[in-house]
N, C-alpha and C. Protein backbone atom coordinates (compact mmCIF):
# COMPACT_ATOMS: atom_id res chain seq x y z
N UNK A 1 0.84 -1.18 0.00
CA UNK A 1 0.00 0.00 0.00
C UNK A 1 0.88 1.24 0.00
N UNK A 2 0.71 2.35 -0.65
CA UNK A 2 0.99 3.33 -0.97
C UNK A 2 0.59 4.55 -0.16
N UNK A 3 1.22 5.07 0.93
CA UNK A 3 0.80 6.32 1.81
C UNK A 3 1.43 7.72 1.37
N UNK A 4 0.88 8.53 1.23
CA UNK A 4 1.29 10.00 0.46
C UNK A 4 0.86 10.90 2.23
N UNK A 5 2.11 11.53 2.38
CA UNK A 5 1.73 12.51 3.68
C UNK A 5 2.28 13.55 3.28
N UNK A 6 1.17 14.59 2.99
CA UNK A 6 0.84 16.05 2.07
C UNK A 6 1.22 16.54 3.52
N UNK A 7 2.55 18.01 3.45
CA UNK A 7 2.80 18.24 5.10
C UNK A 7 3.87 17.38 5.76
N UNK A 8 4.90 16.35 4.97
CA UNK A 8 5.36 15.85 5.46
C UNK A 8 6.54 16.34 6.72
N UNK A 9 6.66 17.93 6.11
CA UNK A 9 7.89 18.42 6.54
C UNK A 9 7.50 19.48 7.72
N UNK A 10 6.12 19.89 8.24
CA UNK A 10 5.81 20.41 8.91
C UNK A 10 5.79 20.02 10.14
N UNK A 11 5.37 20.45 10.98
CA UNK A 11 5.49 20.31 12.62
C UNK A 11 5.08 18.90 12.76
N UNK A 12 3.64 19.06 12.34
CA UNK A 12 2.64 17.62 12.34
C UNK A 12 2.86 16.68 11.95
N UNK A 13 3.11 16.76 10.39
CA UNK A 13 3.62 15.94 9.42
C UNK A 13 4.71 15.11 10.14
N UNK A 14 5.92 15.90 10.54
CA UNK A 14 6.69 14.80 11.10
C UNK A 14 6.44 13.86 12.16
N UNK A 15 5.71 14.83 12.68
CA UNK A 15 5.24 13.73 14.21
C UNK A 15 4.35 12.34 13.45
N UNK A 16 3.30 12.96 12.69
CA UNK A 16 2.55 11.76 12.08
C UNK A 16 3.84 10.47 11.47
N UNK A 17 4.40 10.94 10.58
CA UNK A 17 5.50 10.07 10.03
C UNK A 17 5.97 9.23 11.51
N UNK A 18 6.39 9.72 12.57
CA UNK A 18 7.04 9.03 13.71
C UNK A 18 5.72 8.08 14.08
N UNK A 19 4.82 8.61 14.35
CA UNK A 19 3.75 7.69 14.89
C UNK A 19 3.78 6.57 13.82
N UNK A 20 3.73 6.77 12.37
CA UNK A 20 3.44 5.27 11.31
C UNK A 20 4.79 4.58 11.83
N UNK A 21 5.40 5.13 12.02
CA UNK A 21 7.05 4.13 12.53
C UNK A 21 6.90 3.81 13.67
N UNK A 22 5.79 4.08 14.57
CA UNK A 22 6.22 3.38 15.86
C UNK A 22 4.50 2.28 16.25
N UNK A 23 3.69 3.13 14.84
CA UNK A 23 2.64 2.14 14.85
C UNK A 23 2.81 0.33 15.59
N UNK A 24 1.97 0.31 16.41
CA UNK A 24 2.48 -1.67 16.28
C UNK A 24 1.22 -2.46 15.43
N UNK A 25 0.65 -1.64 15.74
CA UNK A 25 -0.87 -1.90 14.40
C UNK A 25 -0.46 -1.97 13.29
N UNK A 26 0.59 -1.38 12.56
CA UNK A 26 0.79 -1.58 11.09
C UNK A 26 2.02 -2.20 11.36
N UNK A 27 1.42 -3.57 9.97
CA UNK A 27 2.54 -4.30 9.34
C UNK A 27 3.03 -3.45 8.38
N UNK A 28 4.64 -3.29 8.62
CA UNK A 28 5.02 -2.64 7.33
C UNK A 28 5.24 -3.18 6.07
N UNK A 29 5.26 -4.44 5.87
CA UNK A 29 5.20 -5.28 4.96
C UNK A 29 4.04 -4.77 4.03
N UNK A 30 3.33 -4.29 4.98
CA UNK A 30 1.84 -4.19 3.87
C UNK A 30 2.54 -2.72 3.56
N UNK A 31 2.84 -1.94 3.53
CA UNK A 31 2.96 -0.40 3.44
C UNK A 31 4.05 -0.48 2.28
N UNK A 32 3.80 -0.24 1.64
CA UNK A 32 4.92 -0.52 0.07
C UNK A 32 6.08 0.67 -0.32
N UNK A 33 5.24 2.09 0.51
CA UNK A 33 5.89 3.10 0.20
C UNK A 33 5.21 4.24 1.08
N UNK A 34 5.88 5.08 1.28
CA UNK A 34 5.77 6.17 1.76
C UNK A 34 6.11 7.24 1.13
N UNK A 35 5.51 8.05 0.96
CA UNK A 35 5.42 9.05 0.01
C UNK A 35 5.45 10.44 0.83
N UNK A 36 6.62 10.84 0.53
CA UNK A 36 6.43 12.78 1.68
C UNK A 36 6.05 13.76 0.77
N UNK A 37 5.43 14.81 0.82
CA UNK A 37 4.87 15.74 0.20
C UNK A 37 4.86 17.15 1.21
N UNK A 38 5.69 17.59 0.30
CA UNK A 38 6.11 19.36 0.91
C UNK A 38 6.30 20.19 -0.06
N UNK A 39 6.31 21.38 0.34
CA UNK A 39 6.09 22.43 -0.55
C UNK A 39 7.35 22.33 -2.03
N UNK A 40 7.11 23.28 -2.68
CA UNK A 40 8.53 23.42 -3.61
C UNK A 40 9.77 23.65 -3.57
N UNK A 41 9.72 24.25 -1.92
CA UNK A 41 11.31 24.41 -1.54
C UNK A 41 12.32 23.67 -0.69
N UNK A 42 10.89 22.41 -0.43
CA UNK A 42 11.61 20.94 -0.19
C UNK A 42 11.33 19.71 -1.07
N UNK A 43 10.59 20.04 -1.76
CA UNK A 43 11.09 18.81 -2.92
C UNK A 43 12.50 18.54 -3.71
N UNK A 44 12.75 17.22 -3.19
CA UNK A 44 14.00 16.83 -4.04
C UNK A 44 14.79 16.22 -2.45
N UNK A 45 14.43 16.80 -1.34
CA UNK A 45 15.42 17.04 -0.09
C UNK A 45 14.97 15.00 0.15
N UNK A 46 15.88 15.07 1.11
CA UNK A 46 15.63 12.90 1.40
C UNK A 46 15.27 13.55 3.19
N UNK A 47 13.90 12.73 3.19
CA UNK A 47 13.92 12.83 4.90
C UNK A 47 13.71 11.14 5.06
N UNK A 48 13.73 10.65 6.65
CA UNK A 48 13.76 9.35 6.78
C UNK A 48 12.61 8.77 7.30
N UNK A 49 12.64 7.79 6.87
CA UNK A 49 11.23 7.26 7.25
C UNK A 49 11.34 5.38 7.32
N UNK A 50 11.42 5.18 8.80
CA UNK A 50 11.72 3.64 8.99
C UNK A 50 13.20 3.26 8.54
N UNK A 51 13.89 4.54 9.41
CA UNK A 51 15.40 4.64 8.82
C UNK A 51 16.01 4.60 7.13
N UNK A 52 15.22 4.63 6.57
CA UNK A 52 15.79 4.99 4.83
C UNK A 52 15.24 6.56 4.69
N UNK A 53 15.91 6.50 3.73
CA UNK A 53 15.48 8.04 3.11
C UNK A 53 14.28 7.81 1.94
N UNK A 54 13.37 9.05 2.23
CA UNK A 54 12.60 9.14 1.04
C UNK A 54 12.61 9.86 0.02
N UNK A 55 12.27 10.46 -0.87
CA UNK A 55 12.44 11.64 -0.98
C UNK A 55 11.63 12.13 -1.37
N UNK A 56 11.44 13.74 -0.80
CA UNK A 56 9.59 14.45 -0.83
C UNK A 56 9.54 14.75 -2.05
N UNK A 57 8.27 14.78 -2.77
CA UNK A 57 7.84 15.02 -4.05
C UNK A 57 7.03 16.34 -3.52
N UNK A 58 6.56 16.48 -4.91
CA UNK A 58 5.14 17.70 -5.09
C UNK A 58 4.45 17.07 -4.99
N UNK A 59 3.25 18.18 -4.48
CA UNK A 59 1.86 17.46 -4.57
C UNK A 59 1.44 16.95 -5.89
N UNK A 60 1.58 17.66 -6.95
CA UNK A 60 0.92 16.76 -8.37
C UNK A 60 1.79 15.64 -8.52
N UNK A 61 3.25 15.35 -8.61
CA UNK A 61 3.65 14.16 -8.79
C UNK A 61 2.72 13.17 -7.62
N UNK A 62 2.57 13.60 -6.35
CA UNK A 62 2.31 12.94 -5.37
C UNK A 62 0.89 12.27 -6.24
N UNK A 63 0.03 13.04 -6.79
CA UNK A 63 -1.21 12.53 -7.20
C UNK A 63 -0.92 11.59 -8.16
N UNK A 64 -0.59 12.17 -9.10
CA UNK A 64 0.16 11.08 -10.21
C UNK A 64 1.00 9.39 -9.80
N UNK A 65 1.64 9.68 -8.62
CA UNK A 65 1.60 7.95 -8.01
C UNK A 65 0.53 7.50 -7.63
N UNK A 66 -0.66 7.88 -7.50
CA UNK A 66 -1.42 7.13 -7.17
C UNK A 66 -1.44 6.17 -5.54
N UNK A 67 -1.40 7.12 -4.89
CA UNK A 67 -1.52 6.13 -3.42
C UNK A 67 -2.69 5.94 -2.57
N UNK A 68 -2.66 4.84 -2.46
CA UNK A 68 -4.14 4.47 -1.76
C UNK A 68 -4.47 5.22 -0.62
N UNK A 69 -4.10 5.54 0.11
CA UNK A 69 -4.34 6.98 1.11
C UNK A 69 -3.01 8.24 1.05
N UNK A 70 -4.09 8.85 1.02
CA UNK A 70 -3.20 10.42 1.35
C UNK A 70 -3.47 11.26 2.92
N UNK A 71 -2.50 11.53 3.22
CA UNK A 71 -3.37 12.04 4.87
C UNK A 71 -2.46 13.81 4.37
N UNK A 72 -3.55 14.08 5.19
CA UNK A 72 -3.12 15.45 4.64
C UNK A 72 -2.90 16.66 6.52
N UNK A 73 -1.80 17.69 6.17
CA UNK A 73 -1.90 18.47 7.34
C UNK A 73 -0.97 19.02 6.97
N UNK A 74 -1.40 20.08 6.08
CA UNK A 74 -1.12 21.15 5.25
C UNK A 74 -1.81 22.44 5.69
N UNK A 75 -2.79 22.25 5.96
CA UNK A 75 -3.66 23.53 6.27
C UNK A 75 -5.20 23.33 5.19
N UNK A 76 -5.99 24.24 5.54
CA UNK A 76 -7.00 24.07 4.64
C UNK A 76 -7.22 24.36 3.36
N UNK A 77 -5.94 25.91 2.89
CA UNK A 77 -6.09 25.79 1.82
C UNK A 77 -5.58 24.90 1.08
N UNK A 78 -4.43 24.43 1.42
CA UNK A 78 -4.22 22.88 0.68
C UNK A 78 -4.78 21.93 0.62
N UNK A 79 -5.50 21.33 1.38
CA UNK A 79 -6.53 20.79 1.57
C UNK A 79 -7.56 20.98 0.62
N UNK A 80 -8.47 21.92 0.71
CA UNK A 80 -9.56 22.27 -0.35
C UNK A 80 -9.19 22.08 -1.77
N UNK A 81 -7.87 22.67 -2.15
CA UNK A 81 -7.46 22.47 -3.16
C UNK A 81 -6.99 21.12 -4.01
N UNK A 82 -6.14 20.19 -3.60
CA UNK A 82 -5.69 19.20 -3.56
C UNK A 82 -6.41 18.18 -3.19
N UNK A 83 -6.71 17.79 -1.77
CA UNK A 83 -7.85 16.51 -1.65
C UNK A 83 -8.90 16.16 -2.97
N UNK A 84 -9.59 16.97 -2.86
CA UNK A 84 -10.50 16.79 -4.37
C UNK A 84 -10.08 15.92 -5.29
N UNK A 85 -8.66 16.25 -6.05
CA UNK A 85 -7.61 16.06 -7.17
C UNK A 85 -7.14 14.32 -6.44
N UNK A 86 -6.82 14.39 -5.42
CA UNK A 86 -6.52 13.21 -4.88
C UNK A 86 -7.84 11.94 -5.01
N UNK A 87 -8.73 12.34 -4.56
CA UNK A 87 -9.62 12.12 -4.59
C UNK A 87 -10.15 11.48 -5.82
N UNK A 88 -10.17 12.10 -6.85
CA UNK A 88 -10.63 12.01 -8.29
C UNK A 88 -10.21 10.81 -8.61
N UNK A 89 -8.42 10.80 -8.29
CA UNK A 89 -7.50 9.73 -8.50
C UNK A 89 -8.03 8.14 -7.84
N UNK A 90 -9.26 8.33 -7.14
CA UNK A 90 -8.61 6.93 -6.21
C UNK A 90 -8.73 7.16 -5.52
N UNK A 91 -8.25 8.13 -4.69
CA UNK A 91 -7.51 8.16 -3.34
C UNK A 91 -7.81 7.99 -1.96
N UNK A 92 -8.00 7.07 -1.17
CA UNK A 92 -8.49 7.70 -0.03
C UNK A 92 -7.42 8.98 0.80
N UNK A 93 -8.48 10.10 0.94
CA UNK A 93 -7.73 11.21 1.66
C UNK A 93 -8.78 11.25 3.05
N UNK A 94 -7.65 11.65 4.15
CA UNK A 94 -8.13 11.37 5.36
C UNK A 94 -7.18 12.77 5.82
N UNK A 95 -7.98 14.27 6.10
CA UNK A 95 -7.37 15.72 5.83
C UNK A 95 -7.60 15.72 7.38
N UNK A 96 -6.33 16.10 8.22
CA UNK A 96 -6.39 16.59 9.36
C UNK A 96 -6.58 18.20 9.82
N UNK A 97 -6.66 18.75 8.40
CA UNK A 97 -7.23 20.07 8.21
C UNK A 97 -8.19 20.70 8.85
N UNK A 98 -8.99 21.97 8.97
CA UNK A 98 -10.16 22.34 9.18
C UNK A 98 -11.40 22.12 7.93
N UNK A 99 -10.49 22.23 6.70
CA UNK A 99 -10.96 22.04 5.98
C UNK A 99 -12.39 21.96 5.49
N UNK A 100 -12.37 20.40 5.79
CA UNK A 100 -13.71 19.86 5.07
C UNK A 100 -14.95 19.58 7.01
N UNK A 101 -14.09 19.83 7.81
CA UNK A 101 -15.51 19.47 8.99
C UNK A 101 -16.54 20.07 9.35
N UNK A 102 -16.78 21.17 8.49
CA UNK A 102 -18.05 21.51 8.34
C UNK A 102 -19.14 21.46 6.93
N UNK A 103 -18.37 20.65 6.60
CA UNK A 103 -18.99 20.14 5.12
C UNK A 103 -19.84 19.14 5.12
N UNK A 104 -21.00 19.15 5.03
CA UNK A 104 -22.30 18.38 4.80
C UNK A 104 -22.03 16.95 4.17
N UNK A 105 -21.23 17.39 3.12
CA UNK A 105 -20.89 15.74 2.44
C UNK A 105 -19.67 15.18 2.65
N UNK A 106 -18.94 15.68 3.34
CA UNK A 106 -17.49 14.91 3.72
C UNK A 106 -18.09 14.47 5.38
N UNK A 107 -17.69 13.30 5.47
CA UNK A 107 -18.09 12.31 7.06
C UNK A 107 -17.09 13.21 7.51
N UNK A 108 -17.24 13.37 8.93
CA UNK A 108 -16.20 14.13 9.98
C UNK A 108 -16.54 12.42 11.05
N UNK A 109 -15.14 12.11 11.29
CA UNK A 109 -14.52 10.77 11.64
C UNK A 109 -13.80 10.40 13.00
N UNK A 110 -14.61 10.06 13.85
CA UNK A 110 -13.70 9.44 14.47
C UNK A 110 -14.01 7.86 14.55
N UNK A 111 -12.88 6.94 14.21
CA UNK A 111 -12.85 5.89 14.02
C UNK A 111 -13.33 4.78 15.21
N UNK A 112 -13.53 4.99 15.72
CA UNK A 112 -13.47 4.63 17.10
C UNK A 112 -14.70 4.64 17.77
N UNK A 113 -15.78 5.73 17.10
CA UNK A 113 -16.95 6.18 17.59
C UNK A 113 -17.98 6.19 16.04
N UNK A 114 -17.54 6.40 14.99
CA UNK A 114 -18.50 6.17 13.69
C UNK A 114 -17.64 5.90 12.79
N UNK A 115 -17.23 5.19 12.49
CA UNK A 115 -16.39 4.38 11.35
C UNK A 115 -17.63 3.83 10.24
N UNK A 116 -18.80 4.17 11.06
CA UNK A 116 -19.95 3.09 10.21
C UNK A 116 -20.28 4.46 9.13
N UNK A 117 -19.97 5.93 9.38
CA UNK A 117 -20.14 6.68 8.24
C UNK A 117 -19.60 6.55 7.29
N UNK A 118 -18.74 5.45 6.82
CA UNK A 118 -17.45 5.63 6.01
C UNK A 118 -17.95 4.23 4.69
N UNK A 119 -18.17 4.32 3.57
CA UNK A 119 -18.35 3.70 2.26
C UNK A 119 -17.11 3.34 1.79
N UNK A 120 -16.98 2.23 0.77
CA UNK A 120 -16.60 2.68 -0.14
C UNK A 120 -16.52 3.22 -1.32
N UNK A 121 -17.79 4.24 -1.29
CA UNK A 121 -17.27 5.72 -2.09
C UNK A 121 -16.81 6.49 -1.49
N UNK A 122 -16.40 6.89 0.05
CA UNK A 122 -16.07 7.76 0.71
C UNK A 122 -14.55 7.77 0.45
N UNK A 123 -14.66 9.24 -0.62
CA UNK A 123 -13.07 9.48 -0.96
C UNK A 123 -12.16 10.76 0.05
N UNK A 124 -13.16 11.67 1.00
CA UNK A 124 -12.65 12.22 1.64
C UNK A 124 -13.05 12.23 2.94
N UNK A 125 -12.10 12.31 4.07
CA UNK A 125 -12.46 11.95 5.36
C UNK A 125 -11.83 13.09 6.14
N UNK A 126 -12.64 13.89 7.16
CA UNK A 126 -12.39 15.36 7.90
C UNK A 126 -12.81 14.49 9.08
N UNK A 127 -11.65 14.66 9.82
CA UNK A 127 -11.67 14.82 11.10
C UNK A 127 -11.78 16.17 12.00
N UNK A 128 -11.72 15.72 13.58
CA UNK A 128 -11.98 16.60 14.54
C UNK A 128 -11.09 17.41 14.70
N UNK A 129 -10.71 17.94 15.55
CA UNK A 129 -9.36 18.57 16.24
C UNK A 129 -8.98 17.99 16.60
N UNK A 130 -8.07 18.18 17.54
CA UNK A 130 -7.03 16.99 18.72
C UNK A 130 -7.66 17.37 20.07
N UNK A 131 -8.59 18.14 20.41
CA UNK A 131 -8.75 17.91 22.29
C UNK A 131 -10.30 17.59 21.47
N UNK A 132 -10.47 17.95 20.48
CA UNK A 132 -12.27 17.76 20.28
C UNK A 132 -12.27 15.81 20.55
N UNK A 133 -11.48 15.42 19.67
CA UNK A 133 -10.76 13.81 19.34
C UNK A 133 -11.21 12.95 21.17
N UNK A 134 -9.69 13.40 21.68
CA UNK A 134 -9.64 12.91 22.53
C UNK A 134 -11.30 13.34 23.96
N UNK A 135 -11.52 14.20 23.31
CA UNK A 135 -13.14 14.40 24.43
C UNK A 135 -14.08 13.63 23.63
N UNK A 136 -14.57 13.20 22.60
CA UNK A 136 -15.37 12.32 22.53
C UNK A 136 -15.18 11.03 22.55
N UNK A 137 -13.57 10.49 22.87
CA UNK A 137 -13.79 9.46 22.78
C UNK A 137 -13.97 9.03 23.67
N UNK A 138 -13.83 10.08 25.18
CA UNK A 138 -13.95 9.80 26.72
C UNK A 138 -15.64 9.89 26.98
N UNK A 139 -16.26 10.43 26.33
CA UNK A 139 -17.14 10.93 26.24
C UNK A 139 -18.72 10.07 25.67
N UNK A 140 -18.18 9.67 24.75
CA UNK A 140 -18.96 8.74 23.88
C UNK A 140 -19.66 7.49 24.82
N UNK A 141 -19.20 6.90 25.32
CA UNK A 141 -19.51 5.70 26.04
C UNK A 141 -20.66 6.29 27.00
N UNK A 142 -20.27 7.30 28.27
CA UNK A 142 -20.81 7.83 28.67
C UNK A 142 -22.13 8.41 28.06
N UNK A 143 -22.39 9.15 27.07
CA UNK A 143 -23.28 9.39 25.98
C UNK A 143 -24.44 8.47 25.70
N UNK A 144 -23.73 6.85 25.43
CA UNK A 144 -24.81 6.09 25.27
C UNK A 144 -25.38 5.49 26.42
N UNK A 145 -25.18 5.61 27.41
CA UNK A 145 -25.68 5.18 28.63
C UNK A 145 -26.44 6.38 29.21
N UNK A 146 -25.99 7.24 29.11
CA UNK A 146 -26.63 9.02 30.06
C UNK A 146 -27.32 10.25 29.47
N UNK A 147 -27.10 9.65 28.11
CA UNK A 147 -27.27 10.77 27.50
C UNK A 147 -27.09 12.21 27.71
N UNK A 148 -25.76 12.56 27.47
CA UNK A 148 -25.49 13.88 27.80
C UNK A 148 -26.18 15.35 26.79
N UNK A 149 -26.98 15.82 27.24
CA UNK A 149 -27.41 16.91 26.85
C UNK A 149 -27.03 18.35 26.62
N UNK A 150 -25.91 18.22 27.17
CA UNK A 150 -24.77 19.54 27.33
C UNK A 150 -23.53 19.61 27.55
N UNK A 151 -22.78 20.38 26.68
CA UNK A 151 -21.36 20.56 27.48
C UNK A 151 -20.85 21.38 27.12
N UNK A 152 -20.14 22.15 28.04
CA UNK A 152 -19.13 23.42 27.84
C UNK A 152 -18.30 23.08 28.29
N UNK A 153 -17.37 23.31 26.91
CA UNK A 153 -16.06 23.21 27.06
C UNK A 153 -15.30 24.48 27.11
N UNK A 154 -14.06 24.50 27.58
CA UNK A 154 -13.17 25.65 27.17
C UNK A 154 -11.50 24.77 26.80
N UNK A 155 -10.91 25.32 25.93
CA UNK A 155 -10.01 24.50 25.40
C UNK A 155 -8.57 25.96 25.10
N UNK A 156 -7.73 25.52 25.66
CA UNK A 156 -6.27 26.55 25.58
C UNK A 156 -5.43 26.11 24.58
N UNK A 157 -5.30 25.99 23.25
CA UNK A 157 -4.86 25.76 21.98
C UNK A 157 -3.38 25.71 22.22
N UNK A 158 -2.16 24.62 22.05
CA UNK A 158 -0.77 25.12 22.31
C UNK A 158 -0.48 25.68 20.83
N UNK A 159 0.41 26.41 21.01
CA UNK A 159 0.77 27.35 19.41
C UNK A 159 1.71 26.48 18.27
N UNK A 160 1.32 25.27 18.85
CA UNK A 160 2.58 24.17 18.07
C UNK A 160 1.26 23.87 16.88
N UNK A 161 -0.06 24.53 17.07
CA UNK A 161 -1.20 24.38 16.02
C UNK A 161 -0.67 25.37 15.12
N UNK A 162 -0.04 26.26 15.24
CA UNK A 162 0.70 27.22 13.77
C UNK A 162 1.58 27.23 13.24
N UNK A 163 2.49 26.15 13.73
CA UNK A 163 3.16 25.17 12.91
C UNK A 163 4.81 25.57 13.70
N UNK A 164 5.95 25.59 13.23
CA UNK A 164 7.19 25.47 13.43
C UNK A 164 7.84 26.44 14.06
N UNK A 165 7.60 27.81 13.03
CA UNK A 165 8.30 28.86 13.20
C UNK A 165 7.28 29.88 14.34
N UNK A 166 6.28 29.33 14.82
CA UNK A 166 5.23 30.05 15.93
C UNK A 166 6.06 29.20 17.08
N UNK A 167 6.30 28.25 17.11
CA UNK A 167 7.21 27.47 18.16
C UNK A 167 8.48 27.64 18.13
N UNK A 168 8.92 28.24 17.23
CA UNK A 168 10.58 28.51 17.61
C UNK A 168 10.38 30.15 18.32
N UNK A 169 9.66 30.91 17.72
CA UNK A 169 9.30 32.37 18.20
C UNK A 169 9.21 31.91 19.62
């Protein structure tokens, strides 16, 4: 299987890349390739991935391989733009963006709690945030037993959400 990570070189992106390497859920045997995707002024550069080097492409070459998922965390305008195109291809895209989660026809996903929204025609997949994530999944169980009718939240955003150079500042 063929994974394309649009963002590879960003804050997120790398962390995601570390998590598929420390996955114990994935056989890498099944994972055929890894595919990094960053802007134009890192394409060509080798980053590592399961100790080899890869080396990041563009996003259109990226489409043009054809990989069975693309995860994306680029931001939304990349996202809006690109997923689609991915999409068209094949692709399953699964956008950690803002993107598409208020979009009527893209499922907003957590796997764990509605996986049953998900087809296979479902070519694009919008998830939550990261504290939205982790509160429903504490949450959910509770839900079907109590039915919770309300909740206020308040949530303190760390600035590692604006990527690299907001964290080196």
């Amino acid at each position: 299987m063929k994974i394309a990570l649009v963002g590879a070189t960003g804050l997120v992106g790398s962390i995601m890349l570390k998590v598929l390497e420390e996955a114990r859920y994935i056989s890498f045997d099944k994972i055929t390739e890894i595919i990094p995707v960053a802007s134009e002024k890192s394409v060509g550069k080798d980053l590592l991935f399961n100790n080899m080097p890869r080396k990041i492409v563009s996003i259109t070459d990226a489409i043009a391989m054809k990989p069975e998922i693309a995860i994306f965390s680029a931001g939304a305008s990349v996202s809006r733009t690109y997923a689609p195109l991915f999409a068209e291809a094949g692709t399953f895209v699964i956008d950690n963006s803002s993107a598409w989660r208020m979009d009527d026809e893209i499922p907003l996903v957590v796997p764990e709690i509605n996986a049953s929204l998900l087809t296979h025609k479902t070519r694009i997949i919008a998830n939550p945030n990261c504290s939205t994530i982790q509160m429903v999944l504490a949450l959910s169980l509770l839900h079907q037993h109590l039915k919770i009718k309300r909740l206020v939240v308040s949530t303190y955003q760390s600035v590692s959400g604006t990527g690299q150079k907001a964290v080196e500042q």
